[in-house]
N, C-alpha and C. Protein backbone atom coordinates (compact mmCIF):
# COMPACT_ATOMS: atom_id res chain seq x y z
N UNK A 1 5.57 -28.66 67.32
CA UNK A 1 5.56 -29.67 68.35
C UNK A 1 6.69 -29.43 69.33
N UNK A 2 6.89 -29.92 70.72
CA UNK A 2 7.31 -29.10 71.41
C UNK A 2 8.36 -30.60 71.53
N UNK A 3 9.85 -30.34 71.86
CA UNK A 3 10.15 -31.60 71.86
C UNK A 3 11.67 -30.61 72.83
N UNK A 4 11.64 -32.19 73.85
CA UNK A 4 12.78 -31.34 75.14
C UNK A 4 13.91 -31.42 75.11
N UNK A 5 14.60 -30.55 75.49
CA UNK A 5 16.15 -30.66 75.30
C UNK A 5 16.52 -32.05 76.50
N UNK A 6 17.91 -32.28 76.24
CA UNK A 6 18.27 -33.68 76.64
C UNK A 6 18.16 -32.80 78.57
N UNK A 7 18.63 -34.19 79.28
CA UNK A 7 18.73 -33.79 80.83
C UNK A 7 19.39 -33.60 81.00
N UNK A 8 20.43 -33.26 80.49
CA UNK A 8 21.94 -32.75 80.98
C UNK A 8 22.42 -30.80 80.96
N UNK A 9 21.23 -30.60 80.15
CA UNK A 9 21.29 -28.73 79.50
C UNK A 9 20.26 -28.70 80.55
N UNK A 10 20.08 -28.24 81.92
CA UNK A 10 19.44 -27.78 82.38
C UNK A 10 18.87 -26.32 82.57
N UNK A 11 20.02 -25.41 81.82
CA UNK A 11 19.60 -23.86 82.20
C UNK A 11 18.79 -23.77 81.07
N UNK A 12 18.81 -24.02 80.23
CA UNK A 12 17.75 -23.91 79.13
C UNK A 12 15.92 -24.16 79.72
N UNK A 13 15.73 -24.92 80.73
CA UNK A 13 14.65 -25.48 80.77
C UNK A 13 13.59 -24.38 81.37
N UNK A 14 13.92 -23.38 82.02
CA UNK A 14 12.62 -22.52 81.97
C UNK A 14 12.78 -21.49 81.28
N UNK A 15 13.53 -21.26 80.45
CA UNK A 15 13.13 -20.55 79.00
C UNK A 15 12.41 -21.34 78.10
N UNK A 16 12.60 -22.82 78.15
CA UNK A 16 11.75 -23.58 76.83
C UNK A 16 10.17 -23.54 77.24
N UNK A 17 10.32 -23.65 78.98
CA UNK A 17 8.90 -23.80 79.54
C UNK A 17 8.41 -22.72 79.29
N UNK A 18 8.61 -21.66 79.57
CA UNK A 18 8.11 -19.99 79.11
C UNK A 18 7.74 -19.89 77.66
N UNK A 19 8.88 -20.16 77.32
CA UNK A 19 8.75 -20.35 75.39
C UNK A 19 6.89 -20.68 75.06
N UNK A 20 7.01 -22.44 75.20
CA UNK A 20 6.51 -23.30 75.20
C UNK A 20 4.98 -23.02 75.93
N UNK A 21 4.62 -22.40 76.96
CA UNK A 21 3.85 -21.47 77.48
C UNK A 21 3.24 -20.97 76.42
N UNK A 22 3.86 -19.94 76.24
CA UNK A 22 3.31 -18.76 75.16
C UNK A 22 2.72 -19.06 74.17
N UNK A 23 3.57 -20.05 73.52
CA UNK A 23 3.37 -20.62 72.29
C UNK A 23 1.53 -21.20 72.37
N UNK A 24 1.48 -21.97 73.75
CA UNK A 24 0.11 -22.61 73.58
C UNK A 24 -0.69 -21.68 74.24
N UNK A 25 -0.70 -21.09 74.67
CA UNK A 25 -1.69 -19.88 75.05
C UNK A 25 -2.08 -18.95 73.85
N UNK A 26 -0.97 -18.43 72.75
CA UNK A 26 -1.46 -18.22 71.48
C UNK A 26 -2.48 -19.17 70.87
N UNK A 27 -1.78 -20.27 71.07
CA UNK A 27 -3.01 -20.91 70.30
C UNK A 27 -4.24 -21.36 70.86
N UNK A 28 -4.38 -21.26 71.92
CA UNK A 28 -5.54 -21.48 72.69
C UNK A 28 -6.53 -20.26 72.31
N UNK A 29 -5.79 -18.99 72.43
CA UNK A 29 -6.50 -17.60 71.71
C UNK A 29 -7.04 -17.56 70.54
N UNK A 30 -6.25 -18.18 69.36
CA UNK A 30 -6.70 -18.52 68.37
C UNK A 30 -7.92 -19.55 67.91
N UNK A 31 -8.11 -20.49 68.75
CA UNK A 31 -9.15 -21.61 69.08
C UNK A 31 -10.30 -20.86 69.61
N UNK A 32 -10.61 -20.28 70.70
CA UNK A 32 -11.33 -19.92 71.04
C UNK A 32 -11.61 -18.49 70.03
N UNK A 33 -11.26 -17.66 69.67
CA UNK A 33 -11.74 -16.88 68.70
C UNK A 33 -12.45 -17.08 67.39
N UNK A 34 -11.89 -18.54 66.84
CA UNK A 34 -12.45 -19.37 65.94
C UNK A 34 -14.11 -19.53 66.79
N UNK A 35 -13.96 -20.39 67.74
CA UNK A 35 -14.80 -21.16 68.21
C UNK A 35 -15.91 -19.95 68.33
N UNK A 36 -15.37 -18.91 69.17
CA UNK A 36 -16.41 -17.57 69.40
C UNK A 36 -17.14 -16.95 67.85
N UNK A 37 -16.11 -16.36 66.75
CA UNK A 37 -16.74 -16.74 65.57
C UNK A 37 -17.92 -17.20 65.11
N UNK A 38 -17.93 -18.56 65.33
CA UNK A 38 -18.52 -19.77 64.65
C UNK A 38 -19.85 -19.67 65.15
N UNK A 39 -19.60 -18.82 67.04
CA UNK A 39 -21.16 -19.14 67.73
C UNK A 39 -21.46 -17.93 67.99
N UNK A 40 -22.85 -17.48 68.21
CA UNK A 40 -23.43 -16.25 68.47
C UNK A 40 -23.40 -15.93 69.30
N UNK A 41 -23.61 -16.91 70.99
CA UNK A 41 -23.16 -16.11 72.31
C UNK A 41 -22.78 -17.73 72.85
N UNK A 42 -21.57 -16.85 73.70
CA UNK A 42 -20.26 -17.48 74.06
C UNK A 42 -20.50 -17.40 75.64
N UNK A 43 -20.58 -18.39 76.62
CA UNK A 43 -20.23 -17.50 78.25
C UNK A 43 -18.87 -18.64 78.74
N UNK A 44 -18.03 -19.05 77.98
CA UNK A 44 -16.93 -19.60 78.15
C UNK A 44 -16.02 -18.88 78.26
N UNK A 45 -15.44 -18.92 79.52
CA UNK A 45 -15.00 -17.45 79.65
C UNK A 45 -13.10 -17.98 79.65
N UNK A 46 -12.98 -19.56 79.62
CA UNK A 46 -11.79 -20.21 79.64
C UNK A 46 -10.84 -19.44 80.63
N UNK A 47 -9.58 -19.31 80.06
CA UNK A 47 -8.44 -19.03 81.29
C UNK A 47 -7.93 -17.41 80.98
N UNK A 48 -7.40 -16.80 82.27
CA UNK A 48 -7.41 -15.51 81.56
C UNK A 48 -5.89 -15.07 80.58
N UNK A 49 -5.73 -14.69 80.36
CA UNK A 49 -3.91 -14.31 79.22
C UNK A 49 -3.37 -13.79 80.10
N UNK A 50 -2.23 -13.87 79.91
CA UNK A 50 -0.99 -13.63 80.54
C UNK A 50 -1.57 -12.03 80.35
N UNK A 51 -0.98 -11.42 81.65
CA UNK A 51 -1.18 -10.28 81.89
C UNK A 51 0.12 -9.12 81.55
N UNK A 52 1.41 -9.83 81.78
CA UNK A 52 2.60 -9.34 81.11
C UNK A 52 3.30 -10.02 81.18
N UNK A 53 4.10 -10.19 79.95
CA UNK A 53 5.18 -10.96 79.77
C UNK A 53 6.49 -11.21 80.94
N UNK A 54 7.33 -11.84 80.99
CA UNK A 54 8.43 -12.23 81.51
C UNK A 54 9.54 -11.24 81.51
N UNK A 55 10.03 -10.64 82.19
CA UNK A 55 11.25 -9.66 81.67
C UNK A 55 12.26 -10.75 82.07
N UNK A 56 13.61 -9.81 81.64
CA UNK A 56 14.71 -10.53 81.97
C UNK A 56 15.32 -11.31 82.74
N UNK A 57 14.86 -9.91 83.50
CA UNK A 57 15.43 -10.04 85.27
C UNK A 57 14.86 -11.18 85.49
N UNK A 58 13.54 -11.60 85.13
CA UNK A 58 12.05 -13.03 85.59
C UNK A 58 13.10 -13.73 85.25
N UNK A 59 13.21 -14.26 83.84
CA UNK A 59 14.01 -15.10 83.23
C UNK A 59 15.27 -15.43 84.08
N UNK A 60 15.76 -14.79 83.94
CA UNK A 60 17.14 -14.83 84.96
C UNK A 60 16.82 -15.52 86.14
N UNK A 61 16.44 -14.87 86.99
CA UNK A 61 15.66 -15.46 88.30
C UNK A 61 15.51 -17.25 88.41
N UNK A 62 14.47 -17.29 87.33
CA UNK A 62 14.17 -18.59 87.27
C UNK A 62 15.58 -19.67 86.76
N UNK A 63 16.27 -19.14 85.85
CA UNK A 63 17.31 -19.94 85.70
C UNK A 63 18.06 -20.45 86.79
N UNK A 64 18.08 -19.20 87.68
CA UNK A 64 18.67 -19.39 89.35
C UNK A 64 18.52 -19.93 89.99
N UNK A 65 17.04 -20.38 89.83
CA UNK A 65 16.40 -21.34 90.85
C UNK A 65 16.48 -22.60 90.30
N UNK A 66 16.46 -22.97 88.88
CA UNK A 66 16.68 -24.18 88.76
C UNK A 66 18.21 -24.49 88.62
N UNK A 67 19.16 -23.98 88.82
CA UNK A 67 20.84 -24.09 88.04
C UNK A 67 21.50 -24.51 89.92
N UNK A 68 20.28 -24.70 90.73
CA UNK A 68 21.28 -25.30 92.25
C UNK A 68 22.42 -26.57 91.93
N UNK A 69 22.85 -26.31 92.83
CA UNK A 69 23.93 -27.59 92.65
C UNK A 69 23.12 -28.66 93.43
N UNK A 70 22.11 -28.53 94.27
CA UNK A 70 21.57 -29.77 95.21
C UNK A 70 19.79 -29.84 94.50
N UNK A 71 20.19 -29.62 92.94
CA UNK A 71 18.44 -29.28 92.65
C UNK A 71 18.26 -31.39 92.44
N UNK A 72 18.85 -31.72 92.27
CA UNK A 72 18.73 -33.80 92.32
C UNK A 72 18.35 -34.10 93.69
N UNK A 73 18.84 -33.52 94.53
CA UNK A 73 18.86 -34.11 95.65
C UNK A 73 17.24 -33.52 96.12
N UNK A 74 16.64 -32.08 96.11
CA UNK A 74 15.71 -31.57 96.35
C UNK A 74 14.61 -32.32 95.17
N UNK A 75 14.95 -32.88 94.36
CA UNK A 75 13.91 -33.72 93.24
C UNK A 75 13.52 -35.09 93.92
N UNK A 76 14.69 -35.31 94.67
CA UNK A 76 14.70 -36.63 95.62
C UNK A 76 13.58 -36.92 96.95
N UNK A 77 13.61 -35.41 97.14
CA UNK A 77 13.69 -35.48 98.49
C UNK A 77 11.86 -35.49 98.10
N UNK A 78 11.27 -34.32 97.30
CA UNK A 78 9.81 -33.93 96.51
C UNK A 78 9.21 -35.53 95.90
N UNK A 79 9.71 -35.80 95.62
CA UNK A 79 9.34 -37.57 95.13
C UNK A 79 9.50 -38.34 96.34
N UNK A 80 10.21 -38.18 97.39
CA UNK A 80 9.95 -39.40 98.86
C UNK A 80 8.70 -39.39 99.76
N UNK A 81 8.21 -37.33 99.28
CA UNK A 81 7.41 -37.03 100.16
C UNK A 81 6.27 -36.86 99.27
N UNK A 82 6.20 -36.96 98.16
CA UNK A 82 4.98 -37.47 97.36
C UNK A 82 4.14 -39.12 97.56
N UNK A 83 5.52 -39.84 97.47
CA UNK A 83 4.87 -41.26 97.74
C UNK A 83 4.28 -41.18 98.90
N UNK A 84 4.76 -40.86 100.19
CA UNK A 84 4.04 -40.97 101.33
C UNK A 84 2.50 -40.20 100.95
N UNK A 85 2.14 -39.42 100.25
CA UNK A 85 0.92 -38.85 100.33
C UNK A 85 0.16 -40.05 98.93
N UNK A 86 0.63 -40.92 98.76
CA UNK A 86 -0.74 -41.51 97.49
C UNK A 86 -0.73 -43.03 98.23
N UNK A 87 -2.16 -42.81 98.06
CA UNK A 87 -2.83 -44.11 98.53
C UNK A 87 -2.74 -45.28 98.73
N UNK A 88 -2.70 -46.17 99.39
CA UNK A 88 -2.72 -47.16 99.34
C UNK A 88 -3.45 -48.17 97.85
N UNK A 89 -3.48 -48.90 97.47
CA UNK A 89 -4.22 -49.40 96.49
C UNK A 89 -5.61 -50.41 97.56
N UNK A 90 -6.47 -49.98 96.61
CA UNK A 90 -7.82 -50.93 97.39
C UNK A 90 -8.16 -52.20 96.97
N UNK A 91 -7.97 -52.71 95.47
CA UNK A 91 -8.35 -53.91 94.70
C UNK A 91 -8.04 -55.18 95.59
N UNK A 92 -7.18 -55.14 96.74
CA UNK A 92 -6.67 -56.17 97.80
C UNK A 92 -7.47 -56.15 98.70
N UNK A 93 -8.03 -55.42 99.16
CA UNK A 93 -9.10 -55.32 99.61
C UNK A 93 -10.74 -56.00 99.36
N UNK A 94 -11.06 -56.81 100.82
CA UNK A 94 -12.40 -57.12 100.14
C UNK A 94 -13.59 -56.23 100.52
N UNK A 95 -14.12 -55.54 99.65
CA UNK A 95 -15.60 -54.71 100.35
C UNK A 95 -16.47 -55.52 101.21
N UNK A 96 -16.31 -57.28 101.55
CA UNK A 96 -17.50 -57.66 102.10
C UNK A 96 -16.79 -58.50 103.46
N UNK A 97 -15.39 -57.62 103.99
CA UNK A 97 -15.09 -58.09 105.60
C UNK A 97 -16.15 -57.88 106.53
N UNK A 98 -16.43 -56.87 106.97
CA UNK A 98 -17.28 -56.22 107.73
C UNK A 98 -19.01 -57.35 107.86
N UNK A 99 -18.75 -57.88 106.84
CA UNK A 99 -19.96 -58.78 106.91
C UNK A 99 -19.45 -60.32 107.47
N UNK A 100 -18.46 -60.61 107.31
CA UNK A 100 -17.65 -61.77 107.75
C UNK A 100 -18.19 -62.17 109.69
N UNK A 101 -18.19 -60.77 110.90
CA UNK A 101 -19.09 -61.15 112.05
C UNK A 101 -20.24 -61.26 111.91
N UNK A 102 -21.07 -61.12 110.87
CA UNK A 102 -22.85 -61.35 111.06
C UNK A 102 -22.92 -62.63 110.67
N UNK A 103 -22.06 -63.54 109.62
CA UNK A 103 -22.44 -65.11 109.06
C UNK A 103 -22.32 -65.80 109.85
């Protein structure tokens, strides 16, 4: 079971995600090989496998990108400009205004 380090260890977090990756893509391989097994013809062709692993240098990289000193403020900024893109709610809304000039 996959369980996250606290919020304060941040360089750890895209090695656990990589980790954590792998881990369920094995087992997704394993599921579907079962599943293929079990049946005589398969055209589930699901997701494709990692094509090559992560080298160092990747690893590294990514630590880089998350270890900013302004990565709160850029989390801030990705969440102000998310809300502006989701909807209004409709339930306040009545579907039968538009009929309100014909009565």
């Amino acid at each position: 079971m996959y369980t996250p380090s606290s919020t304060d260890d941040r360089s750890g977090f895209p090695a656990e995600l990589i980790r954590y990756s792998s881990q369920v893509e094995s087992q997704k391989a394993q599921v579907r090989s079962r599943d293929n097994a079990a049946k005589t013809k398969s055209y589930d062709l699901g997701y494709a496998a990692i094509l090559m692993p992560l080298n160092e240098r990747d690893t590294k990289a990514l630590l880089a990108l998350f270890e900013r000193e302004d990565i709160d403020q850029i989390e801030a900024e990705i969440d102000r400009n998310l809300l502006w893109l989701a909807p209004a709610p409709c339930w306040e809304d009545n579907p039968f205004d538009f009929l309100s000039e014909y009565l």
